[in-house]
C-alpha atoms as a PDB file:
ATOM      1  CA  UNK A   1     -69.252 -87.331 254.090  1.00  0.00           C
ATOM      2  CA  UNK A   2     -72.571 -88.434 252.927  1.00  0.00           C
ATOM      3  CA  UNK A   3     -73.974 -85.917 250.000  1.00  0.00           C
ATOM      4  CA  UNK A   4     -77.496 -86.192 248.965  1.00  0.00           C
ATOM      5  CA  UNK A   5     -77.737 -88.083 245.016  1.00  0.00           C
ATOM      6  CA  UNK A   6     -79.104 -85.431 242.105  1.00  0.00           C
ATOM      7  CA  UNK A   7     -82.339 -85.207 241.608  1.00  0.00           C
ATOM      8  CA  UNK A   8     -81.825 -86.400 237.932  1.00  0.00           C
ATOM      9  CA  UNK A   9     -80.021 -89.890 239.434  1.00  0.00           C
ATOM     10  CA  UNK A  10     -82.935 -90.073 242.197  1.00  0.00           C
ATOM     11  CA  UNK A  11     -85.922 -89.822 239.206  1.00  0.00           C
ATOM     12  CA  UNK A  12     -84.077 -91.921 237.015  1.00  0.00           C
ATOM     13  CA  UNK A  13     -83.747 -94.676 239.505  1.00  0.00           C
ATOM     14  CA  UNK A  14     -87.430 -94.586 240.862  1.00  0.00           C
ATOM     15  CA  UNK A  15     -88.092 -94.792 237.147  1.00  0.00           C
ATOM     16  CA  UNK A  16     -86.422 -97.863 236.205  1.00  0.00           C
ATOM     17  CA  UNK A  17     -87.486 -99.786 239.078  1.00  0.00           C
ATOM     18  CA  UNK A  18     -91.005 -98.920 238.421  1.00  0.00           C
ATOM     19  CA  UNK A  19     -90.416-100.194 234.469  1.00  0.00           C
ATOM     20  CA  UNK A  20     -88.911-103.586 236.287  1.00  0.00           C
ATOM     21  CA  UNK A  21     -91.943-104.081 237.983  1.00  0.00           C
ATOM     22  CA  UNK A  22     -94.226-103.367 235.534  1.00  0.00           C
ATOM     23  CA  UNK A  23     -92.591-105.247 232.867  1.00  0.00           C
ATOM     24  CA  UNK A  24     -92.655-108.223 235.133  1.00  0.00           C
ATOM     25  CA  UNK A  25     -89.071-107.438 236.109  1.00  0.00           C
ATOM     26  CA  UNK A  26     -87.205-111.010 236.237  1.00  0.00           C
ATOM     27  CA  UNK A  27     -90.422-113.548 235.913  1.00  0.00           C
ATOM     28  CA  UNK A  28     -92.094-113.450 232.748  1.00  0.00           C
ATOM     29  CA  UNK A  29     -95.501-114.096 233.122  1.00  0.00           C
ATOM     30  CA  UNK A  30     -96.807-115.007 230.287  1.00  0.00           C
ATOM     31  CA  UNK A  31     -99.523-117.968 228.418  1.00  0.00           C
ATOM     32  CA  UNK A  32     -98.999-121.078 226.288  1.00  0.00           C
ATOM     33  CA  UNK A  33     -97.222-120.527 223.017  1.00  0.00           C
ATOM     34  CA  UNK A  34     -98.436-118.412 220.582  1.00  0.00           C
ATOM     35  CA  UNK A  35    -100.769-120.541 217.841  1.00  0.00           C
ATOM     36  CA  UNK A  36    -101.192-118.580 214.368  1.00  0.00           C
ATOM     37  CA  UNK A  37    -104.300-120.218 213.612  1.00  0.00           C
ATOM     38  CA  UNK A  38    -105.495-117.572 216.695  1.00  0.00           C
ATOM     39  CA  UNK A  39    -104.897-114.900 215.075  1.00  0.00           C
ATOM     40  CA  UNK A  40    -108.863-114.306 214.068  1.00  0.00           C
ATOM     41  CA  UNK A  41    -109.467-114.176 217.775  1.00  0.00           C
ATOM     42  CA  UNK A  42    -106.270-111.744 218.605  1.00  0.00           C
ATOM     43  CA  UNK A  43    -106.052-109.521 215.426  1.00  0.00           C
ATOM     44  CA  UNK A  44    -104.461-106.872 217.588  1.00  0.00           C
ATOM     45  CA  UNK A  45    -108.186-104.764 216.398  1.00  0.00           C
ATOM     46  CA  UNK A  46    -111.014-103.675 217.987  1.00  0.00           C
ATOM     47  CA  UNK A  47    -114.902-103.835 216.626  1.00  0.00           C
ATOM     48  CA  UNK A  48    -118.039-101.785 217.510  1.00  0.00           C
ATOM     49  CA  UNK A  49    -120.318-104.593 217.831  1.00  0.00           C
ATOM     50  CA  UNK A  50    -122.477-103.943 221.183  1.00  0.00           C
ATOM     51  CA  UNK A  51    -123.948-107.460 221.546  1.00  0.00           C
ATOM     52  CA  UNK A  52    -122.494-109.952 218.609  1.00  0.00           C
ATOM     53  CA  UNK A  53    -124.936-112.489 219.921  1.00  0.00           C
ATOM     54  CA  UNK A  54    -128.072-110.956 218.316  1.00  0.00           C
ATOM     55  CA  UNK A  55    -126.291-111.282 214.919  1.00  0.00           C
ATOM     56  CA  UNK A  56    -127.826-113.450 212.518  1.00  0.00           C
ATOM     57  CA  UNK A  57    -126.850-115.044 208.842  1.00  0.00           C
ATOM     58  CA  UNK A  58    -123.147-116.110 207.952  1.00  0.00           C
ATOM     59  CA  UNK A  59    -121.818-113.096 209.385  1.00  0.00           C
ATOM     60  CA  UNK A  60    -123.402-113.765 213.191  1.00  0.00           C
ATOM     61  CA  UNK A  61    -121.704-116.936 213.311  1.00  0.00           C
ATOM     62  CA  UNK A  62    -118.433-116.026 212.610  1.00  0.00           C
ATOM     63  CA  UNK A  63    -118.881-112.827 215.380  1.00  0.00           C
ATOM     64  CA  UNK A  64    -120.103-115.592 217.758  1.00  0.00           C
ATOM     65  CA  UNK A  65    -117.215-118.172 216.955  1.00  0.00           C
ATOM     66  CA  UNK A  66    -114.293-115.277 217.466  1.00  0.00           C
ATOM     67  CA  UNK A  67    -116.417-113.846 220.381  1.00  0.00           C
ATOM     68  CA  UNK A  68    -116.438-117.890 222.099  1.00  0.00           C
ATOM     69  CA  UNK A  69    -112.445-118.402 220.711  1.00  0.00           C
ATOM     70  CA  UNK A  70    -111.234-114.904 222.522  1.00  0.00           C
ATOM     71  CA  UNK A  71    -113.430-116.212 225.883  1.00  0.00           C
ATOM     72  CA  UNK A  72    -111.724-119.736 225.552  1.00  0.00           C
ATOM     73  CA  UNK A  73    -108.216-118.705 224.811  1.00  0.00           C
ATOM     74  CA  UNK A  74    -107.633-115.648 226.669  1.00  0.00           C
ATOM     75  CA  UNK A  75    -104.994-115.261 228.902  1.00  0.00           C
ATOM     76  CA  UNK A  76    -106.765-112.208 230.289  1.00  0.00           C
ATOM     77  CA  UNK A  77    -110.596-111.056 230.042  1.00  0.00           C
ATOM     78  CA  UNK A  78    -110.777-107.386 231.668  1.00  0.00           C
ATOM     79  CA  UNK A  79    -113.021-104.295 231.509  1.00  0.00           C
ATOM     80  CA  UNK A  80    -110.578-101.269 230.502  1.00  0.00           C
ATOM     81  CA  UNK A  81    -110.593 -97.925 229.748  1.00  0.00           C
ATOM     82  CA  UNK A  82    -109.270 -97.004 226.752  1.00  0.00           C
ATOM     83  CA  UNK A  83    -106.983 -93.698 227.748  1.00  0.00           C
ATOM     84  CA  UNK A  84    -105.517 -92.955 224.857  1.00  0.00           C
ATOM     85  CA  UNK A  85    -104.530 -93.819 221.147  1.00  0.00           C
ATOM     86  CA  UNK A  86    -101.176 -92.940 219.600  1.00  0.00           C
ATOM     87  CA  UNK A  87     -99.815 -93.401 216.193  1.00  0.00           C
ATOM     88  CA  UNK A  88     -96.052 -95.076 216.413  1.00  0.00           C
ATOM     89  CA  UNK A  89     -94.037 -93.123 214.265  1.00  0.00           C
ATOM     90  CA  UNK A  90     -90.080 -93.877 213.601  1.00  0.00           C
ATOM     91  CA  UNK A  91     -88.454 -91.678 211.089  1.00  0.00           C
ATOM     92  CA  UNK A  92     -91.704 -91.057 209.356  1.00  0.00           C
ATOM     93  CA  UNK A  93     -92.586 -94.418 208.672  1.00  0.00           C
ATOM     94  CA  UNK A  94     -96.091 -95.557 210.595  1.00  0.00           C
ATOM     95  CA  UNK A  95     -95.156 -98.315 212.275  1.00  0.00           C
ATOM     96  CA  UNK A  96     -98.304 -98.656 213.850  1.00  0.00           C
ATOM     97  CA  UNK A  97    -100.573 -97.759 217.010  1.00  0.00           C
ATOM     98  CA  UNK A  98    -100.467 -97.839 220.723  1.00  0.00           C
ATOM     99  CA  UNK A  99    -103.122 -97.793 222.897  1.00  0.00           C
ATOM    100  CA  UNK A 100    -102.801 -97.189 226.425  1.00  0.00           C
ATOM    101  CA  UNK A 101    -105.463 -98.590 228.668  1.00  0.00           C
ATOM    102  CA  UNK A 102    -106.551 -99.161 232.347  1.00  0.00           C
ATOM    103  CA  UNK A 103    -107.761-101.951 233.997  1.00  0.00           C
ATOM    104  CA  UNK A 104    -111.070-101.326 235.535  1.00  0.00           C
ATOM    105  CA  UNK A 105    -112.239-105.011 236.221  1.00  0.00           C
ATOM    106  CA  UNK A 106    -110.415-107.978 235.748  1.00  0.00           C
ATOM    107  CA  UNK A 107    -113.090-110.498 234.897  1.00  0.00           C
ATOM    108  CA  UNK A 108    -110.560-113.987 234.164  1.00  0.00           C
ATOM    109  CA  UNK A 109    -106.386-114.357 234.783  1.00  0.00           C
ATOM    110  CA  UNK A 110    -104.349-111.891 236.083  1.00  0.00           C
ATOM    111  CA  UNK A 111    -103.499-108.713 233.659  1.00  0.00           C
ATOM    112  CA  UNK A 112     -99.550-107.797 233.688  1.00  0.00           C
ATOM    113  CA  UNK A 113    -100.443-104.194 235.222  1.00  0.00           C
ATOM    114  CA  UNK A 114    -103.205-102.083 235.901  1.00  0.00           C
ATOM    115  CA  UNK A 115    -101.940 -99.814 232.742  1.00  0.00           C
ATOM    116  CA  UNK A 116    -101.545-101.881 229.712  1.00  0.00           C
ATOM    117  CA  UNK A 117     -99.927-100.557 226.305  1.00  0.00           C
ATOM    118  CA  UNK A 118    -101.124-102.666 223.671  1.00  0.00           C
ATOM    119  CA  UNK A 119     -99.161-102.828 220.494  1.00  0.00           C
ATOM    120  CA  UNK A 120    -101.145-103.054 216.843  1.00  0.00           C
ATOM    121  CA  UNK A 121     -98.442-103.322 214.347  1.00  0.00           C
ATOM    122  CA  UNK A 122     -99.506-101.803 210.632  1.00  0.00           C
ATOM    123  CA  UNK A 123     -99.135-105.610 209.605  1.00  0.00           C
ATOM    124  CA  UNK A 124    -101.542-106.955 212.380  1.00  0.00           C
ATOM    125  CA  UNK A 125    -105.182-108.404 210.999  1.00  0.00           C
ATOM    126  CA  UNK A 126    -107.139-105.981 212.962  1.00  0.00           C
ATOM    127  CA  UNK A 127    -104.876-102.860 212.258  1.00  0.00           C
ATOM    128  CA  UNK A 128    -106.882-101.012 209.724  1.00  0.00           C
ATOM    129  CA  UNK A 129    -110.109-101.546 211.817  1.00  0.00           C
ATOM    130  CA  UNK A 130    -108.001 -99.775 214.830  1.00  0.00           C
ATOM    131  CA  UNK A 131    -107.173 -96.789 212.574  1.00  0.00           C
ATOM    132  CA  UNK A 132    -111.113 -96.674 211.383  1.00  0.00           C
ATOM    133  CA  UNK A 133    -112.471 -96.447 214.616  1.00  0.00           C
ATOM    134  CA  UNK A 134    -109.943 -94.563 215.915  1.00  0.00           C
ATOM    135  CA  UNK A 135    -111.928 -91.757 216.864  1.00  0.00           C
ATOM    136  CA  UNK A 136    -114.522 -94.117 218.675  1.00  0.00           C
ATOM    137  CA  UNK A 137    -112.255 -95.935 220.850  1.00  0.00           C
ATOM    138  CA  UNK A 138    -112.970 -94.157 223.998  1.00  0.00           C
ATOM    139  CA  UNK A 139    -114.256 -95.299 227.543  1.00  0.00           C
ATOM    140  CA  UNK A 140    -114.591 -98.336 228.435  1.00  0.00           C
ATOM    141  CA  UNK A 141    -114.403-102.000 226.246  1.00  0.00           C
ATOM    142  CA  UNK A 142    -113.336-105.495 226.937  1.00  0.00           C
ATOM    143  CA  UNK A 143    -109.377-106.410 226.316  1.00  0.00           C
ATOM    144  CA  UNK A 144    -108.975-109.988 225.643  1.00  0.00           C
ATOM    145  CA  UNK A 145    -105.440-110.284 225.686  1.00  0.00           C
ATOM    146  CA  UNK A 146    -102.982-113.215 225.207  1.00  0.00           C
ATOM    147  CA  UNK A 147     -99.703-113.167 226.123  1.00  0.00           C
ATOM    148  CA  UNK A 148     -96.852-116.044 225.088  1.00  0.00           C
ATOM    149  CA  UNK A 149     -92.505-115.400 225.166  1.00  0.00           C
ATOM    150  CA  UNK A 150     -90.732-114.156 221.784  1.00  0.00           C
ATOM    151  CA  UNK A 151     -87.361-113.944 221.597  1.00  0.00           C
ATOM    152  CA  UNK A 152     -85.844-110.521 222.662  1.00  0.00           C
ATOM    153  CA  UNK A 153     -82.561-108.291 221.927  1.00  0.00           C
ATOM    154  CA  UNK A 154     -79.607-110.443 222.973  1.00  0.00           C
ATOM    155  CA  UNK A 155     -82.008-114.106 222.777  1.00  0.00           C
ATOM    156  CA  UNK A 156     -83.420-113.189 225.757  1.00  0.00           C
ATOM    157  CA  UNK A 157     -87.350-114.306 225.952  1.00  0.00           C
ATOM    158  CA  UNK A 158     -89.851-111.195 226.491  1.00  0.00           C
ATOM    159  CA  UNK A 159     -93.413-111.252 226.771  1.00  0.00           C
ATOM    160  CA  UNK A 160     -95.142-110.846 223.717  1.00  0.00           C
ATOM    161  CA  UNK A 161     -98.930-110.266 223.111  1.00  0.00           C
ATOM    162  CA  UNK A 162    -102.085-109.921 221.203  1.00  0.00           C
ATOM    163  CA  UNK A 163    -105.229-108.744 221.744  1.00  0.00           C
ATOM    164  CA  UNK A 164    -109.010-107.524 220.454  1.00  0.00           C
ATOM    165  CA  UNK A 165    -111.296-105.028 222.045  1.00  0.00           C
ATOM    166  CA  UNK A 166    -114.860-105.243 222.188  1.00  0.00           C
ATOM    167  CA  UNK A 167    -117.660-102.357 223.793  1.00  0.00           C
ATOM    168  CA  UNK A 168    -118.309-103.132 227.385  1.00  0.00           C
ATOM    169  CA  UNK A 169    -121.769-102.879 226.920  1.00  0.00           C
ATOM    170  CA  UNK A 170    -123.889-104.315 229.846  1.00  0.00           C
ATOM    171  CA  UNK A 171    -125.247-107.075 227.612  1.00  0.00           C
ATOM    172  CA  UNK A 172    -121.840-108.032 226.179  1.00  0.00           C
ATOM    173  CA  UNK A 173    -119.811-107.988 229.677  1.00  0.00           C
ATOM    174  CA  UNK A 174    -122.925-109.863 230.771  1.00  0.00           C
ATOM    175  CA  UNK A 175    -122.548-112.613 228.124  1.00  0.00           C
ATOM    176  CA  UNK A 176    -118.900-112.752 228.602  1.00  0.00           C
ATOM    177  CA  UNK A 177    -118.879-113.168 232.006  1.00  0.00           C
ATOM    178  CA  UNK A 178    -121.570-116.055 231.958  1.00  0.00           C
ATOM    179  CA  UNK A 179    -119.072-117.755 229.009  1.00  0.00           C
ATOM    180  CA  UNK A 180    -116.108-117.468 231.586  1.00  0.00           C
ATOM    181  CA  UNK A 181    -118.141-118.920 234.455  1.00  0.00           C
ATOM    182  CA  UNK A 182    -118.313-122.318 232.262  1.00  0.00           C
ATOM    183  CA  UNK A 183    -114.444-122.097 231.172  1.00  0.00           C
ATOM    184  CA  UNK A 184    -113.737-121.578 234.485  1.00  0.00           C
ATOM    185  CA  UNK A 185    -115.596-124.426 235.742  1.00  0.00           C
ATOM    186  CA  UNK A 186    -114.385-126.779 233.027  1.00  0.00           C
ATOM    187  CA  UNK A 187    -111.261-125.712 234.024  1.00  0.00           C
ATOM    188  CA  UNK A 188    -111.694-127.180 237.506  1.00  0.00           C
ATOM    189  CA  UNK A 189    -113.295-130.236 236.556  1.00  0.00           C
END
């Protein structure tokens, strides 16, 4: 006699098969190796900075270097939309913040969803600047995201990532998409 499953077993199913595929399920998809010395580019932070190529002085060119290093070495360039921020808690300890965003325009590589949760860590470079301008980081900014394997529960290899958000302001995307057109074309030749 065939009896329909519970409800709970049905929901519970549908949701771990949608966390498979969104977590890659058994290919990991992920970039070369994590290098520290890219941490400046990926501080797991976010900045304000509309157009960083106007900047002038000492400070300009160091916003234009990490702006051309996150173009060069990004696994993925994409417009999102930042739909929420969330302070990890565990046992009352900060352990850091979440962001949950959506992909509105992939603009290089392939993003591992349409919904990304990025991870800053209270130990992450760009941390503190997340927590700042928390209350700013709304709508829509550029993720450049890398993503490389660390080792998991049980030595199995996970992806791992980092990441930086900029403002997806017309003249930024507009810049960064004319820097991609000559990576990508370097890449090919």
């Amino acid at each position: 006699m065939n009896r329909p499953l519970p409800l709970s077993i049905v929901l519970t199913a549908m949701f771990c098969a949608l966390c498979a595929g969104s977590c890659g399920g058994a290919e990991l998809s992920v970039g070369a190796p994590w290098n520290p010395e890219d941490a400046p580019f990926f501080d797991d932070g976010a900045d304000l900075i509309e157009n960083p190529t106007v900047l002038a002085g000492t400070w300009g060119g160091r916003q234009k270097n990490w702006m051309e290093g996150r173009v060069q070495l990004a696994d993925v360039v994409a417009v999102v939309e930042i739909q929420a921020v969330q302070t990890d808690i565990d046992a009352d300890v900060v352990n850091g913040t979440r962001i949950d965003v959506r992909v509105v325009n992939e603009l290089y590589g392939v993003p591992p969803g349409d919904r990304i949760s990025l991870q800053s860590l209270v130990t992450a470079p760009g941390h503190e600047l997340i927590v700042r301008y928390e209350k700013r980081l709304y709508g829509n900014f550029i993720l450049f995201y890398r993503s490389f394997a660390v080792e998991g529960p049980g030595r199995k290899k996970i992806a791992g990532h980092h990441f930086h958000l900029s403002p997806a302001s017309p003249e930024l995307v507009d810049y960064v998409k004319k820097r991609l057109a000559l990576r990508i074309d370097a890449e090919k030749g």
